[in-house]
N, C-alpha and C. Protein backbone atom coordinates (compact mmCIF):
# COMPACT_ATOMS: atom_id res chain seq x y z
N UNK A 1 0.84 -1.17 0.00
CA UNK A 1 0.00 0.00 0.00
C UNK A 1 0.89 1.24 0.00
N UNK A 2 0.25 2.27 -0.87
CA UNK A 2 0.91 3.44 -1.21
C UNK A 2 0.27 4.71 -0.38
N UNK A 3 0.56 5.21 0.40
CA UNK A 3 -0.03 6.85 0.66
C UNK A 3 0.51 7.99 -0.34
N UNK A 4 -0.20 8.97 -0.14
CA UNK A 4 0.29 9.94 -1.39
C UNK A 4 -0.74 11.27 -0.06
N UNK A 5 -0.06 12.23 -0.04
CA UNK A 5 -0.30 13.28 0.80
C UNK A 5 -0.56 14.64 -0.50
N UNK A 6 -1.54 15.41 -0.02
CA UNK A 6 -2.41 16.39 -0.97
C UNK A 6 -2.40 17.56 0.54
N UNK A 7 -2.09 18.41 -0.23
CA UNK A 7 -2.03 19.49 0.42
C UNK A 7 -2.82 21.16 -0.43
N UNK A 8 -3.41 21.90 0.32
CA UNK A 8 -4.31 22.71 0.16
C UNK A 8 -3.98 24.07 0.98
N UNK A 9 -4.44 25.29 0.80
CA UNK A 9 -3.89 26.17 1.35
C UNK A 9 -5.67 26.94 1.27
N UNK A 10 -6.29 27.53 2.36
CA UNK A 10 -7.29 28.10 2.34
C UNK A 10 -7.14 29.58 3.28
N UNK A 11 -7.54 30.84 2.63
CA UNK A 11 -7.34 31.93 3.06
C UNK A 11 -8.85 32.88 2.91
N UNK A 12 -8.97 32.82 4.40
CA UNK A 12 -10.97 33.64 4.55
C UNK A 12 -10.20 35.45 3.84
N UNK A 13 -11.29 35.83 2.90
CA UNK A 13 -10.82 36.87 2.51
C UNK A 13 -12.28 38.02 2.58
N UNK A 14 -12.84 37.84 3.59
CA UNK A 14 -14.43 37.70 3.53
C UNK A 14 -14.33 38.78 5.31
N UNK A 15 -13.34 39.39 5.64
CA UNK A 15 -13.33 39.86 6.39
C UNK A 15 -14.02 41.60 6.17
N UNK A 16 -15.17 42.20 6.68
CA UNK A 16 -15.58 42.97 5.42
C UNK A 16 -15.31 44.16 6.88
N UNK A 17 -14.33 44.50 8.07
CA UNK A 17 -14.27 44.93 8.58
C UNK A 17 -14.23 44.68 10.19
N UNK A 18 -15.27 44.22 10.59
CA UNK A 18 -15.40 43.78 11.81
C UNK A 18 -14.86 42.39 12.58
N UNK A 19 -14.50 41.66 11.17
CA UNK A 19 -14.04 40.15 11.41
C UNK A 19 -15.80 39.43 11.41
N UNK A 20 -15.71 38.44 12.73
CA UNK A 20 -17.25 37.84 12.31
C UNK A 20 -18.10 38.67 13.79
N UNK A 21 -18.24 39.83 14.09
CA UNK A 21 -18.94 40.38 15.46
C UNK A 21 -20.36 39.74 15.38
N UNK A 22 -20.94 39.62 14.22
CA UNK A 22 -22.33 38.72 14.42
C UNK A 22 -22.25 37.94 12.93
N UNK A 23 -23.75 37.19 12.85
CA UNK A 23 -23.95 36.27 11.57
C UNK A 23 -23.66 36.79 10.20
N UNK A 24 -23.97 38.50 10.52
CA UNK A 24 -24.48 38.94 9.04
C UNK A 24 -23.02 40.10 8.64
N UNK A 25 -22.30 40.14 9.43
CA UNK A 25 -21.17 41.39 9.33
C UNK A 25 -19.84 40.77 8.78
N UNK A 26 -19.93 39.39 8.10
CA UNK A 26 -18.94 38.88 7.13
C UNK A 26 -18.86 38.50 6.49
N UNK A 27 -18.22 38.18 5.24
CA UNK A 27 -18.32 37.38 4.40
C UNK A 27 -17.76 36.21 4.50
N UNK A 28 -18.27 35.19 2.90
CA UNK A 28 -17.76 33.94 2.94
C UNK A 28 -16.93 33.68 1.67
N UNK A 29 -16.24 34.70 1.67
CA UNK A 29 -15.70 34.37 0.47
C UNK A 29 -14.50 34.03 1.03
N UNK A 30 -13.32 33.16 0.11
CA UNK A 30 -11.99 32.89 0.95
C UNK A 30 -11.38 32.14 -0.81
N UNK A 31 -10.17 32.07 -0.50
CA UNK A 31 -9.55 31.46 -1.89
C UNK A 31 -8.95 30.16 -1.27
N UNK A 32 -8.63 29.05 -2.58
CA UNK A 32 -8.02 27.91 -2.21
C UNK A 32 -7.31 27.94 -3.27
N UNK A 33 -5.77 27.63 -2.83
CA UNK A 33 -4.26 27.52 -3.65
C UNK A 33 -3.88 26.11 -2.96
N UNK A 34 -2.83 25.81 -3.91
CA UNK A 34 -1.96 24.60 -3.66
C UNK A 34 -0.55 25.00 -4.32
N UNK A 35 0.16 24.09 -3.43
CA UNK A 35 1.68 24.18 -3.96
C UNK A 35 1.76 23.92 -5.42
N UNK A 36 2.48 24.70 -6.11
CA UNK A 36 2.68 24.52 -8.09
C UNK A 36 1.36 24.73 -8.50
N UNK A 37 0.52 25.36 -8.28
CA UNK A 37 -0.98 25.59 -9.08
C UNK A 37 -0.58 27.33 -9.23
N UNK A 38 -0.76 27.50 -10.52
CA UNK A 38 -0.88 28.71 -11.01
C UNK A 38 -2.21 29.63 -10.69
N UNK A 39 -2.92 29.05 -10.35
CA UNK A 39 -4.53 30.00 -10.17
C UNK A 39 -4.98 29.46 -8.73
N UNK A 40 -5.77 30.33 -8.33
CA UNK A 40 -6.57 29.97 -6.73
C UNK A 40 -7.95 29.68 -7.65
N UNK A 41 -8.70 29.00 -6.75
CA UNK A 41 -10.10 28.63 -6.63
C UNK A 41 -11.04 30.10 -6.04
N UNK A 42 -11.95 30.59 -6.55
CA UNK A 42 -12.59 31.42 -5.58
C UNK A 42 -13.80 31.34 -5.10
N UNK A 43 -13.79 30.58 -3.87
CA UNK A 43 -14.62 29.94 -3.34
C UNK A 43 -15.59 30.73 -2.22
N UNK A 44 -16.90 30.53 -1.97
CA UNK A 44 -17.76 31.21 -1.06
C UNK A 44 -18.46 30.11 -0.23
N UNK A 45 -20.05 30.16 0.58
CA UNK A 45 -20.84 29.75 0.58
C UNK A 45 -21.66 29.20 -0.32
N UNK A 46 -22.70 28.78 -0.18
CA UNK A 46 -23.90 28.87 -1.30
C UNK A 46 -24.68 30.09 -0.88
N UNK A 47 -25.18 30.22 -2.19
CA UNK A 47 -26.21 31.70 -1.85
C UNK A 47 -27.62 31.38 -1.09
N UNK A 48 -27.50 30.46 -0.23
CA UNK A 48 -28.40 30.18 0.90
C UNK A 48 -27.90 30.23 1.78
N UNK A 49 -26.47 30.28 2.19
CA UNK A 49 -25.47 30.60 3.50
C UNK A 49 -25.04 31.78 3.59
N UNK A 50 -25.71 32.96 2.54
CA UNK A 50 -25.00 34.00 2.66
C UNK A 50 -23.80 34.28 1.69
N UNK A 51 -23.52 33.47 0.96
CA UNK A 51 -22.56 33.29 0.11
C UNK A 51 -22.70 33.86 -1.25
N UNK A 52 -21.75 33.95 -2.03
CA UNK A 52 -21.32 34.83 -3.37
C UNK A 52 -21.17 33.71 -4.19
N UNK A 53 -22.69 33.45 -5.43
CA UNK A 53 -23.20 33.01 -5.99
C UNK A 53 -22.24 32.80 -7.28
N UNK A 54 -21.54 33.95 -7.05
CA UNK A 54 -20.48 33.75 -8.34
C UNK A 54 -19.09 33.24 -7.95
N UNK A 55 -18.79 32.35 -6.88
CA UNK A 55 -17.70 31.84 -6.83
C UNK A 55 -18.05 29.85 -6.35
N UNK A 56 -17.20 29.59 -6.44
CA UNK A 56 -18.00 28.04 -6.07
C UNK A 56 -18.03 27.60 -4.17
N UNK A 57 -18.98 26.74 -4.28
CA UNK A 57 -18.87 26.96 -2.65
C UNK A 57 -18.70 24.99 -2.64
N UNK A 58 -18.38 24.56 -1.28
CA UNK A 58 -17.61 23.51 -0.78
C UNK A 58 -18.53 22.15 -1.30
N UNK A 59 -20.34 22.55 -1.82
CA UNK A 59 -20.64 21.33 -2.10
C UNK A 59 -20.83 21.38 -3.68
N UNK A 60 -20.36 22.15 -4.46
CA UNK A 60 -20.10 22.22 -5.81
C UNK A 60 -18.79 21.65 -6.25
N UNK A 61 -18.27 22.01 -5.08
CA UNK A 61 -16.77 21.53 -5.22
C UNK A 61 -16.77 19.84 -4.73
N UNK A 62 -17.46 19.58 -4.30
CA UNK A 62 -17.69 17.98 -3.74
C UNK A 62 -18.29 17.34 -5.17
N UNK A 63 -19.07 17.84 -5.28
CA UNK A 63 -19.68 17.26 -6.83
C UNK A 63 -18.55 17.27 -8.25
N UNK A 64 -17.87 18.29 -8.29
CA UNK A 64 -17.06 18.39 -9.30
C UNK A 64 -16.11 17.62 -9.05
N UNK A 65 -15.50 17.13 -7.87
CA UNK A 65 -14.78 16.38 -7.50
C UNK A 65 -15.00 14.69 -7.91
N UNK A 66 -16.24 14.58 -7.59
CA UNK A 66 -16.63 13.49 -7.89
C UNK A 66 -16.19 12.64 -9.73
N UNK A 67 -16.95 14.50 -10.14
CA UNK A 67 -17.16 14.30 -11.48
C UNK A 67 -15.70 13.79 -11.96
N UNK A 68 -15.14 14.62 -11.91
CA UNK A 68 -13.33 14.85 -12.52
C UNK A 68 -12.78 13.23 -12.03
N UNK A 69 -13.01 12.95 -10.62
CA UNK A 69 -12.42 11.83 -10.50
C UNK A 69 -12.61 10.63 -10.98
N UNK A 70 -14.28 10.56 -11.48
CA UNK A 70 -14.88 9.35 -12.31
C UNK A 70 -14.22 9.58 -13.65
N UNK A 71 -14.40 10.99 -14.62
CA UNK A 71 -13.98 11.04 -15.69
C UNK A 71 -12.45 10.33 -15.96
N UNK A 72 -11.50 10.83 -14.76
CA UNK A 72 -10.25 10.70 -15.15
C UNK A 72 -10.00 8.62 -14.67
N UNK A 73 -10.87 8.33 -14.32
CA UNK A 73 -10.53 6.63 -13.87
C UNK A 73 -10.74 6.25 -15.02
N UNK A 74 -12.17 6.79 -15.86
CA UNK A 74 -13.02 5.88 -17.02
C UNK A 74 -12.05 6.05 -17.99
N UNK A 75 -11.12 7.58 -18.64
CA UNK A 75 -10.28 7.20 -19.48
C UNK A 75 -9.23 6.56 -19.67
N UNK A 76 -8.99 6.42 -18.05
CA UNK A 76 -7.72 5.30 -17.96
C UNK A 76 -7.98 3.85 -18.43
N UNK A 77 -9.42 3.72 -17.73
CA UNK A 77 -9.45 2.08 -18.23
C UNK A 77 -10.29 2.19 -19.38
N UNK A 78 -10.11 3.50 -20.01
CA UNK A 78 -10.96 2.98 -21.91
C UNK A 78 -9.52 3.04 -22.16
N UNK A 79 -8.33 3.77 -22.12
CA UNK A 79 -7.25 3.66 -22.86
C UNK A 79 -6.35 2.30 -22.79
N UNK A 80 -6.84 1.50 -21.64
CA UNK A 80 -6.36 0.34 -21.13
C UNK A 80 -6.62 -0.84 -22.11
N UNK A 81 -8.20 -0.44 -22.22
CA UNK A 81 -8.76 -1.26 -22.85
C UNK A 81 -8.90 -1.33 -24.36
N UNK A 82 -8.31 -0.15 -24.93
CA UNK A 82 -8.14 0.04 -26.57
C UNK A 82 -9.66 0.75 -27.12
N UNK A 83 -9.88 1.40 -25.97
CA UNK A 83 -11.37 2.47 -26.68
C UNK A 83 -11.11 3.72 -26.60
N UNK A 84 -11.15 3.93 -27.62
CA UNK A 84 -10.74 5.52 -27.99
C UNK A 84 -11.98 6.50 -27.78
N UNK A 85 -11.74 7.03 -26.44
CA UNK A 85 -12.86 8.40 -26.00
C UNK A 85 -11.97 9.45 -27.28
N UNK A 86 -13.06 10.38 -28.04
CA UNK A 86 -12.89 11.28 -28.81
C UNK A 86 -13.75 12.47 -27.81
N UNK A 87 -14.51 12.36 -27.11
CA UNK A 87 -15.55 13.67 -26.50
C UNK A 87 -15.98 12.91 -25.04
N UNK A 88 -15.87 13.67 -23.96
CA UNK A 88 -16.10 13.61 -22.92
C UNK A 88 -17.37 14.40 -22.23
N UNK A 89 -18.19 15.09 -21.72
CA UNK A 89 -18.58 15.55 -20.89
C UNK A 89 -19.70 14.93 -19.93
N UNK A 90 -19.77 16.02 -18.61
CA UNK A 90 -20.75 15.18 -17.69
C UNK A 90 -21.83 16.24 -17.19
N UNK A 91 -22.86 16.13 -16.84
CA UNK A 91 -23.67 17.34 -16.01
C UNK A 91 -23.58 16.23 -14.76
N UNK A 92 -23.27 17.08 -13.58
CA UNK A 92 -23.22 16.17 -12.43
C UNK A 92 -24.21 16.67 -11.01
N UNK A 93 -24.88 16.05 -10.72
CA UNK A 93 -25.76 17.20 -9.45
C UNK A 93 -26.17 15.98 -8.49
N UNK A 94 -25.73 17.00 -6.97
CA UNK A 94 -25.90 16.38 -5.74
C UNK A 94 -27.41 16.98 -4.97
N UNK A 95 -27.35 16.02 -4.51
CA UNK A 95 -28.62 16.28 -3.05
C UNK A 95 -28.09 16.21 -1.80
N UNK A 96 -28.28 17.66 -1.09
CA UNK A 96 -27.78 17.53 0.35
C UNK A 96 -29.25 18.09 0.94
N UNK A 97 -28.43 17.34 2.18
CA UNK A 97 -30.51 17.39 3.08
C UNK A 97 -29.69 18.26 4.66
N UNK A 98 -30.66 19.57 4.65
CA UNK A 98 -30.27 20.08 5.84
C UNK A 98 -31.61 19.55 6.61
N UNK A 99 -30.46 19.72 7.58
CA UNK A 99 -31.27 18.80 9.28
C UNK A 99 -32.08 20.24 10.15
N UNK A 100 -33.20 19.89 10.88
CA UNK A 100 -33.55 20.88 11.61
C UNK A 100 -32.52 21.45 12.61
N UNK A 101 -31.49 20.81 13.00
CA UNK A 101 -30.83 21.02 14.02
C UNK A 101 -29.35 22.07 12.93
N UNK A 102 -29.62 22.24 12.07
CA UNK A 102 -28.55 23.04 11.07
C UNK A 102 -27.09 22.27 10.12
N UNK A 103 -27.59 21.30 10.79
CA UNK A 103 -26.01 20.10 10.09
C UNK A 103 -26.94 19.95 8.83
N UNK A 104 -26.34 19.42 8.01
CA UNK A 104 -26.63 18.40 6.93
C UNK A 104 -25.60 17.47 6.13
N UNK A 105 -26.05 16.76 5.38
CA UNK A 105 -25.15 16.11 4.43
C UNK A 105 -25.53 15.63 3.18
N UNK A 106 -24.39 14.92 2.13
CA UNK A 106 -25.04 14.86 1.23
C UNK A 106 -25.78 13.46 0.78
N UNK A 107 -26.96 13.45 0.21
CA UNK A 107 -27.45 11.82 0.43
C UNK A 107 -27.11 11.37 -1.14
N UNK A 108 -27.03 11.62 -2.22
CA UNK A 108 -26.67 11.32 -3.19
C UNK A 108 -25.96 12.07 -4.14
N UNK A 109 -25.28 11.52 -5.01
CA UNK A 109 -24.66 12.40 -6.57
C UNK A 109 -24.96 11.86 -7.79
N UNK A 110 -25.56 12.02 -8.70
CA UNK A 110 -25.41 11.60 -9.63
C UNK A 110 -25.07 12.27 -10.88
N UNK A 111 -24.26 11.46 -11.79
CA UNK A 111 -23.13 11.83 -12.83
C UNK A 111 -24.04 11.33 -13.99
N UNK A 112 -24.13 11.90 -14.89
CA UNK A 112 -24.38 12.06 -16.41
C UNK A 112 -23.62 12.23 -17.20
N UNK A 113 -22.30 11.40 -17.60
CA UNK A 113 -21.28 11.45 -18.44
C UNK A 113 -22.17 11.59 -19.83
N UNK A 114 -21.37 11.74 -20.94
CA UNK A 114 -21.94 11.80 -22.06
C UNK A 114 -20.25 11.49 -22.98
N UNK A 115 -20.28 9.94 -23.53
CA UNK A 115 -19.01 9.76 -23.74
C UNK A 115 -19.38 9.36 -25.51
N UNK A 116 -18.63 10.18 -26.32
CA UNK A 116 -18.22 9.48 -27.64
C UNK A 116 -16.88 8.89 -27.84
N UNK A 117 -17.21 8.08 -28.85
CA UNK A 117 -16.16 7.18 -28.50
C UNK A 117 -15.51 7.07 -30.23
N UNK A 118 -14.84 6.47 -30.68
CA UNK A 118 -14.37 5.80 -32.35
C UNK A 118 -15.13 4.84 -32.75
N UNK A 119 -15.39 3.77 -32.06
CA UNK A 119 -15.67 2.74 -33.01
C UNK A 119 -17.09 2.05 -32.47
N UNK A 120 -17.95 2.19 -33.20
CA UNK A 120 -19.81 2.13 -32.90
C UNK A 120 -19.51 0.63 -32.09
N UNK A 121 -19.08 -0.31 -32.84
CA UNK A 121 -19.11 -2.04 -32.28
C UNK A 121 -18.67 -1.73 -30.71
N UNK A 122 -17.97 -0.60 -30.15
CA UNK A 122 -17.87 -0.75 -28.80
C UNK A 122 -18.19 -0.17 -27.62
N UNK A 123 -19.42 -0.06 -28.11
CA UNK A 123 -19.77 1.23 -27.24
C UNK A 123 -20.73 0.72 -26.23
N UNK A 124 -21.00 -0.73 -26.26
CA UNK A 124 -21.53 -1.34 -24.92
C UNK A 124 -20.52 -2.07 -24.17
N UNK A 125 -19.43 -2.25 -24.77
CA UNK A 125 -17.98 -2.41 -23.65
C UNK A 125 -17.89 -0.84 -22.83
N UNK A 126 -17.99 -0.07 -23.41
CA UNK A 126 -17.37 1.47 -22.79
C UNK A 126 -18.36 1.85 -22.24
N UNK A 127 -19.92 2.05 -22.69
CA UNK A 127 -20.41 1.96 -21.27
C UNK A 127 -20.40 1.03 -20.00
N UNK A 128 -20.33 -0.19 -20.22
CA UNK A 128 -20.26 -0.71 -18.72
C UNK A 128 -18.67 -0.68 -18.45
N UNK A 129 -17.73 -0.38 -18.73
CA UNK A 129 -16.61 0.62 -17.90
C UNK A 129 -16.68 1.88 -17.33
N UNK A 130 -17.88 2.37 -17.38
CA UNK A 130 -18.12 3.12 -16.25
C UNK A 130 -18.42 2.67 -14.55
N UNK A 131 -18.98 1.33 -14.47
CA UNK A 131 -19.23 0.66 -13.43
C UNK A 131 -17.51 0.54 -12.69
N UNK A 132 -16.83 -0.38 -13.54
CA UNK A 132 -15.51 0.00 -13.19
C UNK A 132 -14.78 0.87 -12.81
N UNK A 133 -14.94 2.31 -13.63
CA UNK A 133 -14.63 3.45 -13.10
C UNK A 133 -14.94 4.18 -12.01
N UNK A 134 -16.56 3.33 -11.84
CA UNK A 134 -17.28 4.17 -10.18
C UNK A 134 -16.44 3.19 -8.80
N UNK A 135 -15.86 2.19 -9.50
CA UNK A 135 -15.41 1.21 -8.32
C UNK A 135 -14.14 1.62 -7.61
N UNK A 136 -13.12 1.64 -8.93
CA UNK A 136 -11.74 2.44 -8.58
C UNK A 136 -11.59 4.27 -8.21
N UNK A 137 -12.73 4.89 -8.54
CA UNK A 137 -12.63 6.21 -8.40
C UNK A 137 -12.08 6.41 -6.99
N UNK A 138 -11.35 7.22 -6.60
CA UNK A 138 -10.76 7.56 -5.30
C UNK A 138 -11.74 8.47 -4.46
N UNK A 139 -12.35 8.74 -5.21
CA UNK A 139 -13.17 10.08 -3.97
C UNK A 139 -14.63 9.50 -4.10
N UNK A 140 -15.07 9.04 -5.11
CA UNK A 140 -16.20 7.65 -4.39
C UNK A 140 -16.38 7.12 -3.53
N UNK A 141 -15.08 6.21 -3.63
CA UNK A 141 -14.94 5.15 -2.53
C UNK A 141 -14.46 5.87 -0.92
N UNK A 142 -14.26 7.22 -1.11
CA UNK A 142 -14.37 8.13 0.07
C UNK A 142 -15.64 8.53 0.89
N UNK A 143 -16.27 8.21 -0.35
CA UNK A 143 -18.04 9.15 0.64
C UNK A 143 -18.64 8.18 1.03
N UNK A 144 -19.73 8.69 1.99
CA UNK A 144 -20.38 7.86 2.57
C UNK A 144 -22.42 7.65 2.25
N UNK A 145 -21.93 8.41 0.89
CA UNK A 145 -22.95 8.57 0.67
C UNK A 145 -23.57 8.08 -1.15
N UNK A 146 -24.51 7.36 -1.83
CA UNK A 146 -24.42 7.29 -2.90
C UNK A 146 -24.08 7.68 -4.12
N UNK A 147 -23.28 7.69 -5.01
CA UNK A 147 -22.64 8.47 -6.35
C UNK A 147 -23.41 7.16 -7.10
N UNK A 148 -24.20 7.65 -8.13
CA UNK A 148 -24.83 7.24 -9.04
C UNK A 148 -24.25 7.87 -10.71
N UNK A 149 -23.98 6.86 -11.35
CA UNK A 149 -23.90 7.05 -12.96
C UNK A 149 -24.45 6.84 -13.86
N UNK A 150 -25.41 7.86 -14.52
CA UNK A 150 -26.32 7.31 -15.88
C UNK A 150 -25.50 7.77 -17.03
N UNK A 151 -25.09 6.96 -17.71
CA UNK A 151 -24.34 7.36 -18.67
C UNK A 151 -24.34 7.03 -20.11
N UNK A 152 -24.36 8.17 -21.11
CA UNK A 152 -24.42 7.59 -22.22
C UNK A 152 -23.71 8.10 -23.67
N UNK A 153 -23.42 7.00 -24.53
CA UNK A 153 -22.27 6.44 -24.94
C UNK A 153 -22.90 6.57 -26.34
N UNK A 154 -22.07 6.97 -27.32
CA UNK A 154 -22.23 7.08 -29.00
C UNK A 154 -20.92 7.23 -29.53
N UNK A 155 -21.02 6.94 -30.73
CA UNK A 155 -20.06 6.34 -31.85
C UNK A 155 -20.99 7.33 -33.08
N UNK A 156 -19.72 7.76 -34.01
CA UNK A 156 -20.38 7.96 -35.58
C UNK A 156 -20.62 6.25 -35.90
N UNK A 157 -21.86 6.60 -36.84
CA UNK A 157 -22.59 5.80 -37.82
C UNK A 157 -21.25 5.45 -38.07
N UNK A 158 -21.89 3.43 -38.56
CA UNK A 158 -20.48 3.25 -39.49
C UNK A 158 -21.05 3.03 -40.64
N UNK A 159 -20.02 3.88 -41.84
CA UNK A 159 -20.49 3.61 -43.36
C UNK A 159 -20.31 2.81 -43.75
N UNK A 160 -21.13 2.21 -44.55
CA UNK A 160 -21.79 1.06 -45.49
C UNK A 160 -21.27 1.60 -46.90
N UNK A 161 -20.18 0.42 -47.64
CA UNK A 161 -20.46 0.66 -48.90
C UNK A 161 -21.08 -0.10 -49.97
């Protein structure tokens, strides 16, 4: 077994004077950098926490996480497997359930890849390598909560002469 250590740097920039003296006298905006990353993240709340709608907030970033990490497993094992992804994308959206008591969490994710591929004959191998991909994904197999994949898979027509 291998460990591999990830490191993150988070800075509240949301100080709008007072620091936090009550609920409503700060912001939530703050940036996230990492060592060798050229750009910060600019991250908030959600605009139900008070947060700045135009930056991403911690459960967008949980979802995209998800997304990126399924995408990047599935092309490993289509390239493994000799299937040539030509077009990738996913729409990905979570459900989090707040509690009366103010906690919540998230109860599901589900991913909508949308994968083209080269060659029409294989495009029911490459969809069910997504199952594979939800197995090995690293930040899947982190949550404790369901990640669901509906996914779907096309090839150009093949010509007939």
């Amino acid at each position: 077994m291998t460990n591999h250590a990830f490191q993150t740097t988070l800075r509240w920039t949301g100080n709008l004077g007072t620091g936090t003296s009550s609920y409503r006298a700060y912001g939530r905006d703050h940036e996230l950098s990492g060592p060798q990353k050229t750009s910060t993240i600019a991250g908030s709340s959600a605009k139900t926490y008070r947060g700045d709608d135009a930056r991403y907030n911690p459960e967008e970033l949980l979802v995209a996480a998800l997304s990126s990490c399924h995408l990047l497993a599935y092309l490993h094992l289509c390239a493994d497997a000799g299937i040539v992804v030509t077009a990738y994308d996913d729409f990905a959206e979570g459900t989090m359930r707040t509690n009366p008591d103010g906690s919540g969490e998230f109860v599901e994710v589900t991913l909508h890849p949308r994968v083209q591929i080269a060659d029409p004959a294989r495009t029911a191998e490459a969809t069910t390598l997504h199952d594979r991909a939800h197995d090995v994904c690293f930040i899947a197999r982190s949550v404790n909560f369901p990640v669901k994949c509906v996914p779907t898979t096309t090839a150009p027509p093949t010509v007939s002469s």
